[in-house]
C-alpha atoms as a PDB file:
ATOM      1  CA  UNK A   1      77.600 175.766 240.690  1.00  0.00           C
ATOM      2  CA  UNK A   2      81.079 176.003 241.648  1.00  0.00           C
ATOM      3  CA  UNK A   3      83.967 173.874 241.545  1.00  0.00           C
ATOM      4  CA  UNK A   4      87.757 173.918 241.752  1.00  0.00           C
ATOM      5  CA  UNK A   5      90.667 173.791 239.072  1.00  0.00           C
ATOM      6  CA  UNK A   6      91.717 170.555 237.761  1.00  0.00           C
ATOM      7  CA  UNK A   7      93.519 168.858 240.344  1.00  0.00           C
ATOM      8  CA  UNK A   8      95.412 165.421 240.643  1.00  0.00           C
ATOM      9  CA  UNK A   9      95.009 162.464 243.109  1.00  0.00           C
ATOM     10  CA  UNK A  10      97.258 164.227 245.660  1.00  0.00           C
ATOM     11  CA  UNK A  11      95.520 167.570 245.384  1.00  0.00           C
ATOM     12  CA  UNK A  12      98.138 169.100 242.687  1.00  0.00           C
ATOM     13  CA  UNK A  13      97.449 171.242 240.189  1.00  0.00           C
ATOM     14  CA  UNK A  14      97.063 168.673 236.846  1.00  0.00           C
ATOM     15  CA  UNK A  15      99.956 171.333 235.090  1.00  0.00           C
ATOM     16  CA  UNK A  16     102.315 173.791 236.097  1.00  0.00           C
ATOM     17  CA  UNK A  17     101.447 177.155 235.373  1.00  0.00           C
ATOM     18  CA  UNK A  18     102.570 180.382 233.474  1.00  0.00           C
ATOM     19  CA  UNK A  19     103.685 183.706 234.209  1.00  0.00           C
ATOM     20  CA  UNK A  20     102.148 185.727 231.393  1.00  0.00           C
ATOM     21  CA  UNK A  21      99.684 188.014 231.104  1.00  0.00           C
ATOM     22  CA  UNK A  22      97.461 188.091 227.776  1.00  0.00           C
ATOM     23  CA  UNK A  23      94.402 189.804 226.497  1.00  0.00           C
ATOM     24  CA  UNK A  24      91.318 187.521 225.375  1.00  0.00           C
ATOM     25  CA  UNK A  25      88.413 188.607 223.571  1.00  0.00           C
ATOM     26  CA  UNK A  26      85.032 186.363 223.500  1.00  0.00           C
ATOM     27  CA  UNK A  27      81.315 186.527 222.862  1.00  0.00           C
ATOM     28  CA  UNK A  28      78.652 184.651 225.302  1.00  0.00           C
ATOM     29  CA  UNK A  29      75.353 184.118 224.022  1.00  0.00           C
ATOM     30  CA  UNK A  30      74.512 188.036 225.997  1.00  0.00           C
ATOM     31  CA  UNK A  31      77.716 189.995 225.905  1.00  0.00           C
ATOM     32  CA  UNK A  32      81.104 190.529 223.998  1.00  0.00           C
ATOM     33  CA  UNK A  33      83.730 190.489 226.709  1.00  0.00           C
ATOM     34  CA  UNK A  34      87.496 191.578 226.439  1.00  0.00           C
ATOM     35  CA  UNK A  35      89.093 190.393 229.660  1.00  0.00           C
ATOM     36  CA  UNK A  36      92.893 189.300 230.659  1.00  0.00           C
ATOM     37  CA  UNK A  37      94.543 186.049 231.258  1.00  0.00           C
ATOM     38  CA  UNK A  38      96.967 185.395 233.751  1.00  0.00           C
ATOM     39  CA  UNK A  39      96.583 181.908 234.359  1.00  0.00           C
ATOM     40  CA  UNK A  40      97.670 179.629 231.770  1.00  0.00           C
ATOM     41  CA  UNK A  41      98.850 175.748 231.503  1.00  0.00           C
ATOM     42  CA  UNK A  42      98.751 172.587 230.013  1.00  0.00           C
ATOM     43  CA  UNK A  43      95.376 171.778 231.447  1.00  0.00           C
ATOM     44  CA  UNK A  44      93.890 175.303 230.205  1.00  0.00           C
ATOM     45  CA  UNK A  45      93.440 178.919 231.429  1.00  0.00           C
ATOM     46  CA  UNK A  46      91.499 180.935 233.592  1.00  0.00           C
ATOM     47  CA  UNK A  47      90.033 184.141 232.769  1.00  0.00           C
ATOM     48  CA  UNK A  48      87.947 186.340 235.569  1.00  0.00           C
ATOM     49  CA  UNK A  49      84.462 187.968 233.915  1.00  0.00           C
ATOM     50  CA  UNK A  50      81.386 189.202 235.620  1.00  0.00           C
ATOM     51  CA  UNK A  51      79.541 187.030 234.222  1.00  0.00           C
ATOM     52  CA  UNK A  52      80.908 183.898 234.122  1.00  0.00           C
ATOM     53  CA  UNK A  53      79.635 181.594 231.353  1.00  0.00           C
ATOM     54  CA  UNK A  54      78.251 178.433 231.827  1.00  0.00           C
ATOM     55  CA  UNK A  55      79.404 175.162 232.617  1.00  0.00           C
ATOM     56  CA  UNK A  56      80.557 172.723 229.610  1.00  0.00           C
ATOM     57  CA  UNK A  57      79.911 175.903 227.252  1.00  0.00           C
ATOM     58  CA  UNK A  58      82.199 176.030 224.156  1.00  0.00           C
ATOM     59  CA  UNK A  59      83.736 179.837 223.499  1.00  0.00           C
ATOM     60  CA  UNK A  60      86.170 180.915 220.646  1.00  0.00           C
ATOM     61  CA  UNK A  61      88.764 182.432 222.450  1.00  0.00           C
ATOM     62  CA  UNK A  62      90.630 185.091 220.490  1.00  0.00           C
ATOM     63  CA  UNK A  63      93.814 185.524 222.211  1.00  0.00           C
ATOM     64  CA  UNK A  64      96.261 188.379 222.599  1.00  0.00           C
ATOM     65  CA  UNK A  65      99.652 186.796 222.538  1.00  0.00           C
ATOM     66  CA  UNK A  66     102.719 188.921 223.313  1.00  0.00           C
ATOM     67  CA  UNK A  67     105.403 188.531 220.459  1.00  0.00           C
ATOM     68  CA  UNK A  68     102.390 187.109 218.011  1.00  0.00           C
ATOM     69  CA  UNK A  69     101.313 189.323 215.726  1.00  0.00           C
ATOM     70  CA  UNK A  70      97.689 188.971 214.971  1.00  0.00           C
ATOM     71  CA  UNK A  71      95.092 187.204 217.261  1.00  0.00           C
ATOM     72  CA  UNK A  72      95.243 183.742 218.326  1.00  0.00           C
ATOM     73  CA  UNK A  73      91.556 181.871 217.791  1.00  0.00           C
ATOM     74  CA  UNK A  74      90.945 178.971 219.666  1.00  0.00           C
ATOM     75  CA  UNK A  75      88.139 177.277 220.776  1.00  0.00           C
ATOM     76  CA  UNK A  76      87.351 175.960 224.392  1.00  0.00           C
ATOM     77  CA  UNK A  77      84.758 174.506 226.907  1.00  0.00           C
ATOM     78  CA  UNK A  78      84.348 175.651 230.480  1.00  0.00           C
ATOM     79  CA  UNK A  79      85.379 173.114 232.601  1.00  0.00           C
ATOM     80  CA  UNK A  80      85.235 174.588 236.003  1.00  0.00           C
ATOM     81  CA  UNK A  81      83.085 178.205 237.695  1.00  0.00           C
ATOM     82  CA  UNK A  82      84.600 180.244 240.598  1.00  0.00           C
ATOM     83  CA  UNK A  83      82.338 182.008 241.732  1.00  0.00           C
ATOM     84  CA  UNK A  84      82.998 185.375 243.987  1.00  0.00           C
ATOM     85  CA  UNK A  85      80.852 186.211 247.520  1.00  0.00           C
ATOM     86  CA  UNK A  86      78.523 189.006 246.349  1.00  0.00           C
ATOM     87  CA  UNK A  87      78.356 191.836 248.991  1.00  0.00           C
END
């Protein structure tokens, strides 16, 4: 299933968007994943796996944050799958 990011009712992105780039660690119910973010609002963030986990499945995000010290845990639901063309 695929679907696109939150969008308002003239096609807008729901939030602007950051310029950051941050690392996030999280566990699926098969793997332990350390990826990057570089996509970050308001509305949420967007983080590029593999594997990508399933629809309206909660994660604890441990985030990264530059300037932080320490990790960041938070916990979210996927709200939306891009999925890539396989060749």
């Amino acid at each position: 299933m695929s679907a696109d990011a939150p969008r308002d009712p003239t096609g807008q992105r729901a939030a602007p968007r950051a310029g950051t780039v941050f690392e996030v660690q999280f566990r699926t119910t098969s793997q332990f994943l350390i990826c990057y973010c570089t996509n970050i609002s308001r509305g949420g963030l967007f983080v590029s796996t593999p594997t990508p986990a399933k629809l309206g499945e909660v994660l604890t995000l441990s985030l990264g944050i530059p300037g932080i010290d320490g990790d960041v845990d938070v916990a979210a639901r996927v709200r939306w799958v891009r999925e890539t063309a396989t060749q």
